[in-house]
C-alpha atoms as a PDB file:
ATOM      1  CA  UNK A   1     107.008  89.242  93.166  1.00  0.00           C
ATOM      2  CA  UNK A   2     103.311  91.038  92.713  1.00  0.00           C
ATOM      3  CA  UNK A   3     103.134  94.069  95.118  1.00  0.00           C
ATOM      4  CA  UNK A   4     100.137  95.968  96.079  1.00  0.00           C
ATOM      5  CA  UNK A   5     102.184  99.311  94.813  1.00  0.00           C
ATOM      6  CA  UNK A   6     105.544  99.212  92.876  1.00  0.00           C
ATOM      7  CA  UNK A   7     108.366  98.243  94.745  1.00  0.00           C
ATOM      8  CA  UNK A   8     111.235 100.881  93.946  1.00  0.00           C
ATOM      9  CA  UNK A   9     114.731  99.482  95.094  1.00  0.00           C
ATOM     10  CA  UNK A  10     117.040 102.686  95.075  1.00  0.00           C
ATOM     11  CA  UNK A  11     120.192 104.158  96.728  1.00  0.00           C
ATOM     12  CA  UNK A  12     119.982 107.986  97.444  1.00  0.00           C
ATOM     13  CA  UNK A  13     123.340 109.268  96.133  1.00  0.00           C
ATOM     14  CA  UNK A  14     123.087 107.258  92.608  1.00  0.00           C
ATOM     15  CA  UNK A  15     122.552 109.619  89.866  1.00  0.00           C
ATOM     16  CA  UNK A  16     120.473 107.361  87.701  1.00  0.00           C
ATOM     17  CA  UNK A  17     117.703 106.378  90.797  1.00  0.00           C
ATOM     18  CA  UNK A  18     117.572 110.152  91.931  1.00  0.00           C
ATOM     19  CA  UNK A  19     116.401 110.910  88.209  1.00  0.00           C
ATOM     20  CA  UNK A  20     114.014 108.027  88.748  1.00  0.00           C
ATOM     21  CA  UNK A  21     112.846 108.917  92.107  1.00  0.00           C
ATOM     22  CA  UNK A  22     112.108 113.247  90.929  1.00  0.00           C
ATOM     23  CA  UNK A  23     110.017 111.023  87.814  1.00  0.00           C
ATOM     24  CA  UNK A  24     108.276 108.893  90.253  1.00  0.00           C
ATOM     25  CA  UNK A  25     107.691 111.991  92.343  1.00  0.00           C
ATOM     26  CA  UNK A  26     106.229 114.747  89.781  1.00  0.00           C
ATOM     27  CA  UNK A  27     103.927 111.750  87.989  1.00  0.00           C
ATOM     28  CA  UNK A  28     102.628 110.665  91.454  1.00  0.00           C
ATOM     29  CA  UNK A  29     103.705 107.512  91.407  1.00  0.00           C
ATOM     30  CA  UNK A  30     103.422 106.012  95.093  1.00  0.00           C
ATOM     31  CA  UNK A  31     105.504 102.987  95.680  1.00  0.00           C
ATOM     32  CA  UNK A  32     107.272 101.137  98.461  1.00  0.00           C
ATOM     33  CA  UNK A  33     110.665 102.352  97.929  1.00  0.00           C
ATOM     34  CA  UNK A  34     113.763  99.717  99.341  1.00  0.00           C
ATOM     35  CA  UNK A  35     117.380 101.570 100.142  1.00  0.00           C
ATOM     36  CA  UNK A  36     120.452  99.466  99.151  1.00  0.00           C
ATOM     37  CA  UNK A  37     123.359  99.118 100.601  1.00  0.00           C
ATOM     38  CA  UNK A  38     125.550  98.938  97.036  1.00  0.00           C
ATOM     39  CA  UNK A  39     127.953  96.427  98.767  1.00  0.00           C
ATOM     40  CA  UNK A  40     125.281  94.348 100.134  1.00  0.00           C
ATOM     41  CA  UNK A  41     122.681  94.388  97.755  1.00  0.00           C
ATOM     42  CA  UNK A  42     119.026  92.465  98.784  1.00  0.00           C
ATOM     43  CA  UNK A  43     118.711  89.117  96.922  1.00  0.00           C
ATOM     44  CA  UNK A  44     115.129  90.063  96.228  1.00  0.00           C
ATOM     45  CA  UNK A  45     116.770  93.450  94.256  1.00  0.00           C
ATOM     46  CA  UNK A  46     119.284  90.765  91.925  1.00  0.00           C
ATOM     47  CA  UNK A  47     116.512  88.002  91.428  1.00  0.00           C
ATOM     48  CA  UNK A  48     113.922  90.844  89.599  1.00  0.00           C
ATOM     49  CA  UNK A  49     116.976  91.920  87.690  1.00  0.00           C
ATOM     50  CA  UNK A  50     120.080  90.517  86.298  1.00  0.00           C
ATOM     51  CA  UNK A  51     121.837  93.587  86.511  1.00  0.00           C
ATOM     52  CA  UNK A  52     121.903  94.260  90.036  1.00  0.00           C
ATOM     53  CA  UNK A  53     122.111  98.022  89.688  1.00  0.00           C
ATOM     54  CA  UNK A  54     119.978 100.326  91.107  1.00  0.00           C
ATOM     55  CA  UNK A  55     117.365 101.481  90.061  1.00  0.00           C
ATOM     56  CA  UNK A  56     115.189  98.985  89.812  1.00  0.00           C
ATOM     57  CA  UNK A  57     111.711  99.231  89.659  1.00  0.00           C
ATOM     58  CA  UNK A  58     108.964  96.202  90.320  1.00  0.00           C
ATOM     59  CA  UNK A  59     105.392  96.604  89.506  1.00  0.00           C
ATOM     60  CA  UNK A  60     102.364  95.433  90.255  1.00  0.00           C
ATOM     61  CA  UNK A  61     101.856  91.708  88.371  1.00  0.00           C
ATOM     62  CA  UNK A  62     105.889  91.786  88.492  1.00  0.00           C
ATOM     63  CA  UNK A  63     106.860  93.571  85.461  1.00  0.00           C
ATOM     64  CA  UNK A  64     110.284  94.780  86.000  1.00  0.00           C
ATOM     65  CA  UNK A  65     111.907  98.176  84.829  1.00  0.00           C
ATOM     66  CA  UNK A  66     115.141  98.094  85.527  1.00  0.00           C
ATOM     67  CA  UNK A  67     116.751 101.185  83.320  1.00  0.00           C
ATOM     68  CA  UNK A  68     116.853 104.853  84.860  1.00  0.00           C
ATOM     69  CA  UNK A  69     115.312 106.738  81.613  1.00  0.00           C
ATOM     70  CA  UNK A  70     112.822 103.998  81.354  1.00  0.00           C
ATOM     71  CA  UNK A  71     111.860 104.122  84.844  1.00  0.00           C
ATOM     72  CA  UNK A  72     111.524 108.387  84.056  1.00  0.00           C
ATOM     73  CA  UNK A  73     109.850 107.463  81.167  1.00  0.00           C
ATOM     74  CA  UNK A  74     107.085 105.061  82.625  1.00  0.00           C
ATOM     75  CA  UNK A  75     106.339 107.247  85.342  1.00  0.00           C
ATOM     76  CA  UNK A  76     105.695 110.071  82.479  1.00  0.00           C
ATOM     77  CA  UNK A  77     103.350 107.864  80.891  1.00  0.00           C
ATOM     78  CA  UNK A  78     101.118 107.740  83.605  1.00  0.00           C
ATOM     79  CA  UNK A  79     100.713 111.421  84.427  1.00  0.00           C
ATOM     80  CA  UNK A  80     103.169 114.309  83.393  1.00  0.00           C
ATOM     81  CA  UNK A  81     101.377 117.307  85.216  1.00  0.00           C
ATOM     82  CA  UNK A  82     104.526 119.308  84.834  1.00  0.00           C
ATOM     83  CA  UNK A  83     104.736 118.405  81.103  1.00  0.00           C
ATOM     84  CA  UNK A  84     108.340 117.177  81.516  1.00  0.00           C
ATOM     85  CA  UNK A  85     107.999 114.971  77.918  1.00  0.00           C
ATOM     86  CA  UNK A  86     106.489 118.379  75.782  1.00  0.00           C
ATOM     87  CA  UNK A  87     109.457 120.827  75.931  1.00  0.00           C
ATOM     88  CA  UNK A  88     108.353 124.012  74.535  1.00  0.00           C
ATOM     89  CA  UNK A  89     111.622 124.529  72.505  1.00  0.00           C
ATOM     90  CA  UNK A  90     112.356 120.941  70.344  1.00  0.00           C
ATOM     91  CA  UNK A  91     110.715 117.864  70.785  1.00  0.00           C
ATOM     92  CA  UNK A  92     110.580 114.588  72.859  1.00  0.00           C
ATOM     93  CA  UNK A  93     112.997 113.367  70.338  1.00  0.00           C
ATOM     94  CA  UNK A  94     115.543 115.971  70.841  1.00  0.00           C
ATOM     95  CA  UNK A  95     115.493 115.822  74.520  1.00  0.00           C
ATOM     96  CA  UNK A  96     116.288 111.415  73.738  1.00  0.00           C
ATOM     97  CA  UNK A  97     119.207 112.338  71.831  1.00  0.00           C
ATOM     98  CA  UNK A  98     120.993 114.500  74.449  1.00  0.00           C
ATOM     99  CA  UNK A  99     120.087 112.672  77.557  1.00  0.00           C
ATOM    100  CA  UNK A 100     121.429 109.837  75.518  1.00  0.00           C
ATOM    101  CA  UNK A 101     124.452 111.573  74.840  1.00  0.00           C
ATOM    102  CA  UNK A 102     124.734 112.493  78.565  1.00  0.00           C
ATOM    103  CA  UNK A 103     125.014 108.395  79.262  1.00  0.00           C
ATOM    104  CA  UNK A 104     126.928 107.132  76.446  1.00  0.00           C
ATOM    105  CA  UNK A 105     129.867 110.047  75.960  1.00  0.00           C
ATOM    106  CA  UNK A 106     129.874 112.262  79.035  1.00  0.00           C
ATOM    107  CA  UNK A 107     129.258 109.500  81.803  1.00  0.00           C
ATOM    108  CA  UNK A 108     132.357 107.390  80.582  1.00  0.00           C
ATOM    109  CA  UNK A 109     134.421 110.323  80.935  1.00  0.00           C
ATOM    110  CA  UNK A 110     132.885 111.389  84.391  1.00  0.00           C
ATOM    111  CA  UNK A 111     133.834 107.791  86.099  1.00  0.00           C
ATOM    112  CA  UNK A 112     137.284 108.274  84.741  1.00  0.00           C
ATOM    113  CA  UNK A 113     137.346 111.581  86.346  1.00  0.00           C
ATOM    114  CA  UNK A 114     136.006 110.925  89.487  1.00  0.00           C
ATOM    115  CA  UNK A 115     137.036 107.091  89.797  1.00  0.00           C
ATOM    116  CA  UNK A 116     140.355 107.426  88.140  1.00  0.00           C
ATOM    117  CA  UNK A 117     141.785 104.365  90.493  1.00  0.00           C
ATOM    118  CA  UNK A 118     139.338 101.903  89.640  1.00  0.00           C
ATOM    119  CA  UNK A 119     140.220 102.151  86.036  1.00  0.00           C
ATOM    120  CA  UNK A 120     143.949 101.048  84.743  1.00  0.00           C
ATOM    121  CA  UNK A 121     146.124 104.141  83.343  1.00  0.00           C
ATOM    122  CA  UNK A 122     142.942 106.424  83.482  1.00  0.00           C
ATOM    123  CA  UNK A 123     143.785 110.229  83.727  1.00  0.00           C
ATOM    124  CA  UNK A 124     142.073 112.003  85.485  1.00  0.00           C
ATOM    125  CA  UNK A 125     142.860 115.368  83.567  1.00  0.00           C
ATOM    126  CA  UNK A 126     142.701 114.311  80.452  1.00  0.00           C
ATOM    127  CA  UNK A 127     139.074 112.782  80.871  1.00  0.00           C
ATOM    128  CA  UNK A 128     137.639 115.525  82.550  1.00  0.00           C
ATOM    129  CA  UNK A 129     139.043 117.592  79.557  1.00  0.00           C
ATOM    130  CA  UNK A 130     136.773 115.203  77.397  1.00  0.00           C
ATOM    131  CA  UNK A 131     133.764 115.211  79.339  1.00  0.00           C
ATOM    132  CA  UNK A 132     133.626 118.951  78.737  1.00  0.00           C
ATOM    133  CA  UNK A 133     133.243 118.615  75.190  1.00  0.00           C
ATOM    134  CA  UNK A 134     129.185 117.626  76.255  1.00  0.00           C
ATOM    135  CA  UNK A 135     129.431 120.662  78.990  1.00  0.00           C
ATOM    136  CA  UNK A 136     130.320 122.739  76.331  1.00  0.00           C
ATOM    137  CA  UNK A 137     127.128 121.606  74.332  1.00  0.00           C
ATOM    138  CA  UNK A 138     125.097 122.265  77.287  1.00  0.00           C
ATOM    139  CA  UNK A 139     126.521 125.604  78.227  1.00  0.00           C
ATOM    140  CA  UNK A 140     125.426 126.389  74.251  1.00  0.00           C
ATOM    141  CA  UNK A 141     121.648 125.835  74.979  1.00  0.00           C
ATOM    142  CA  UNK A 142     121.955 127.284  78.246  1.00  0.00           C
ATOM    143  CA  UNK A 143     123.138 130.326  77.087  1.00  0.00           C
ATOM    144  CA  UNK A 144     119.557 131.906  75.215  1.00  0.00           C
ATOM    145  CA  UNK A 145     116.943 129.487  77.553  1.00  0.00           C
ATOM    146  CA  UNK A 146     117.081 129.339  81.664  1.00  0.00           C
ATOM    147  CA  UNK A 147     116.290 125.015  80.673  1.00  0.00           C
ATOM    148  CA  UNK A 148     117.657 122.927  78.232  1.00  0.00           C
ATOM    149  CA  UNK A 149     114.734 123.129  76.275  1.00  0.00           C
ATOM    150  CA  UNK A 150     112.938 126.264  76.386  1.00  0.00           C
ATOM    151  CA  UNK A 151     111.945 128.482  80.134  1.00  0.00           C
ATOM    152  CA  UNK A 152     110.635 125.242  81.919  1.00  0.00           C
ATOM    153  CA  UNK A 153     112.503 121.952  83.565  1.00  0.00           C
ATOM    154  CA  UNK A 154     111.140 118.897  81.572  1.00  0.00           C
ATOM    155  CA  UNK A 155     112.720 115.351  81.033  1.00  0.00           C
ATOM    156  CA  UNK A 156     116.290 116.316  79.844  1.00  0.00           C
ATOM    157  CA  UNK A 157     117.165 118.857  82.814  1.00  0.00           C
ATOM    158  CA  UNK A 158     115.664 115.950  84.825  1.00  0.00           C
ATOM    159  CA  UNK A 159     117.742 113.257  83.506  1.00  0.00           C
ATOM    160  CA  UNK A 160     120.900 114.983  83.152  1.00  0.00           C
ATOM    161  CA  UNK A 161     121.434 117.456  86.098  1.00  0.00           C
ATOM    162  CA  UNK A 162     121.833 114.211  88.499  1.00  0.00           C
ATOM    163  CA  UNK A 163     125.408 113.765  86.361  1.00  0.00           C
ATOM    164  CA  UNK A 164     126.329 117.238  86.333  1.00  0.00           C
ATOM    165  CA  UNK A 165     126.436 117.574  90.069  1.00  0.00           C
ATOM    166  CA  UNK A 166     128.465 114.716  90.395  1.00  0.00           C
ATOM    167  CA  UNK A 167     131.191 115.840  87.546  1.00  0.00           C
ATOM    168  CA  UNK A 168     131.058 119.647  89.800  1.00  0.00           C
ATOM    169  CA  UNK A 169     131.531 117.580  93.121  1.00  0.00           C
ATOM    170  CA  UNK A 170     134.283 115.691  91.889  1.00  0.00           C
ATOM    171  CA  UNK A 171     136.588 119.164  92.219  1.00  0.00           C
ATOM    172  CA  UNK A 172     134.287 121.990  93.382  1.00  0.00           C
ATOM    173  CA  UNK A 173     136.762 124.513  93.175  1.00  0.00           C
ATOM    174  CA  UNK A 174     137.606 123.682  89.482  1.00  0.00           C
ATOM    175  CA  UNK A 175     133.852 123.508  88.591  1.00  0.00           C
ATOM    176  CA  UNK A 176     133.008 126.902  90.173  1.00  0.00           C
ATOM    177  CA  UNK A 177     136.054 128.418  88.269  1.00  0.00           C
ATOM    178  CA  UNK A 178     135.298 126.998  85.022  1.00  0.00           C
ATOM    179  CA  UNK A 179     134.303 128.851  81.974  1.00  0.00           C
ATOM    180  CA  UNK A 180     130.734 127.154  82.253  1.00  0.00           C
ATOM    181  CA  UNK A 181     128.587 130.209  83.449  1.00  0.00           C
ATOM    182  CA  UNK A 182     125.423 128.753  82.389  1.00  0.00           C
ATOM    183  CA  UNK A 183     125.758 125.283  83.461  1.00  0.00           C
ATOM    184  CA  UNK A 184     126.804 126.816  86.814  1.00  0.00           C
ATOM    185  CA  UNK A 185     123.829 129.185  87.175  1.00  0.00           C
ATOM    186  CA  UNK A 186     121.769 125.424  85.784  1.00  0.00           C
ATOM    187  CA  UNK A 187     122.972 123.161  88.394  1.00  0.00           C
ATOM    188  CA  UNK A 188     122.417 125.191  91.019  1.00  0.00           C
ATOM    189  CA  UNK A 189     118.873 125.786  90.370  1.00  0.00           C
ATOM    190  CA  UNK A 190     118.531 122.173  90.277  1.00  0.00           C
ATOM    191  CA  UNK A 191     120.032 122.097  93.293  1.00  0.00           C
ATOM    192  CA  UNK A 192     118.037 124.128  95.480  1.00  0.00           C
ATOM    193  CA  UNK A 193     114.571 123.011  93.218  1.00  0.00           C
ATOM    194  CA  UNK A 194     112.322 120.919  95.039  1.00  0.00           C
ATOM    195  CA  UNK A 195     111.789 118.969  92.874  1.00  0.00           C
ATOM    196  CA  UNK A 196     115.275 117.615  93.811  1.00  0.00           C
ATOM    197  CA  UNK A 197     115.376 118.052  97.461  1.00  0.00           C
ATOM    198  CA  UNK A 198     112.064 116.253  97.978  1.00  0.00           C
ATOM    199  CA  UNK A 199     113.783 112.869  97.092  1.00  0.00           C
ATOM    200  CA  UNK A 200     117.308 113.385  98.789  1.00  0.00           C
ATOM    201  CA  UNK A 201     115.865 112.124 102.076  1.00  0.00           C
ATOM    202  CA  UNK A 202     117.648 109.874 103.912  1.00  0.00           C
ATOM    203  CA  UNK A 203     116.797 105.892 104.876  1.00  0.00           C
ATOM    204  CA  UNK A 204     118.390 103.356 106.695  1.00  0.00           C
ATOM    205  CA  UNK A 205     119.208 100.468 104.488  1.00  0.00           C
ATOM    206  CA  UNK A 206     116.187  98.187 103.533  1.00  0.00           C
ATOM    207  CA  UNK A 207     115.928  94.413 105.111  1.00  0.00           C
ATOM    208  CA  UNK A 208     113.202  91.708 104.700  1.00  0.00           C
ATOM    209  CA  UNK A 209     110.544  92.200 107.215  1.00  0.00           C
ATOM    210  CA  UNK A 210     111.497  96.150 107.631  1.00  0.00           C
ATOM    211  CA  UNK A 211     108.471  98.711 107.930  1.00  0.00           C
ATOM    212  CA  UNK A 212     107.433  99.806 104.417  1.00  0.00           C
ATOM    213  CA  UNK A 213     108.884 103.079 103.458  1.00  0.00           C
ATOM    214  CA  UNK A 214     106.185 104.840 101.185  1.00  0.00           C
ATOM    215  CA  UNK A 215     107.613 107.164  98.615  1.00  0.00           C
ATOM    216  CA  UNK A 216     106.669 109.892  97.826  1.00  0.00           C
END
């Protein structure tokens, strides 16, 4: 399983590897990333982790990270030039507790909204009506900083954002009318940041023997 470079196995529209890709991206972190196909997923992918979810990342000596905001949080470790882990409002701490938040109260809610038929007697309304109990807590912070945590981007816009967009895609229209000005005017400076363009490139689906993809 050793790799000259981590091995990153990803899949470009999941929320939880784009926030591990931007990490891998801002630290510097080059690795050989693998696209998955989520109904065809690489036996290589499942045998370094049980979980068979993206992202999973593989170092070097075959250490295995296989949990988005550990992935972010790795990466961090090893060089933070834009000093994503020292917000200059609250503290590392703080930014834990909402992105937590974000994955244990809001995300539940968002896969009800968006993926109401998968789940028996979800509505769709009435979930999305939850979930904005933790946009309502975000649109409170946004409203005196541009950032979640002071005038900069650091770990929790990082983390979260990735979830927002895919709450707003799930009905545009009643996104962009919602009373949710500064998580609007949020998202879509994550949007058009670089910081999350540069990983939205496309790849063809990764196979054994393939060309290595280098990322970033």
């Amino acid at each position: 399983m050793s790799t000259a470079i981590p091995t990153l196995y990803s899949f470009r529209r999941c929320p939880y590897a784009m926030r591990a890709r931007m990490a891998l991206r801002v630290a510097g972190v080059e690795c050989e990333l693998r696209e998955v196909v989520l109904r065809d997923k690489p036996a290589q992918m499942i045998e370094a982790s049980a979980k068979a979810t993206v992202p999973v990342l593989v170092l070097e000596g075959g250490k295995v990270i296989d949990e988005s905001h550990d992935i972010m949080l790795w990466a961090l470790d090893q060089n933070d030039p834009e000093r994503w882990l020292t917000p200059d409002v609250g503290t590392k701490d703080d930014m834990l507790v909402l992105i937590a938040a974000c994955e244990e109260d809001f995300k539940p809610h968002l896969d009800r909204y968006k993926y109401s038929n998968r789940y028996e007697e979800a509505d769709p309304e009435d979930h999305r009506q939850k979930a904005e109990v933790y946009l309502a807590k975000l649109e409170k912070r946004l409203a005196s900083e541009k950032f979640l945590f002071g005038m900069r981007r650091t770990l929790a816009d990082m983390a979260i954002a990735p979830f927002i967009r895919q709450f707003a895609n799930t009905d545009r229209a009643w996104f962009d009318a919602s009373p949710y000005p500064h998580v609007q005017r949020w998202l879509g400076d994550f949007l058009e940041a670089d910081a999350f363009t540069a990983v939205m490139s496309k790849y063809k689906k990764w196979e054994e023997g393939a060309e290595q993809v280098i990322f970033p």
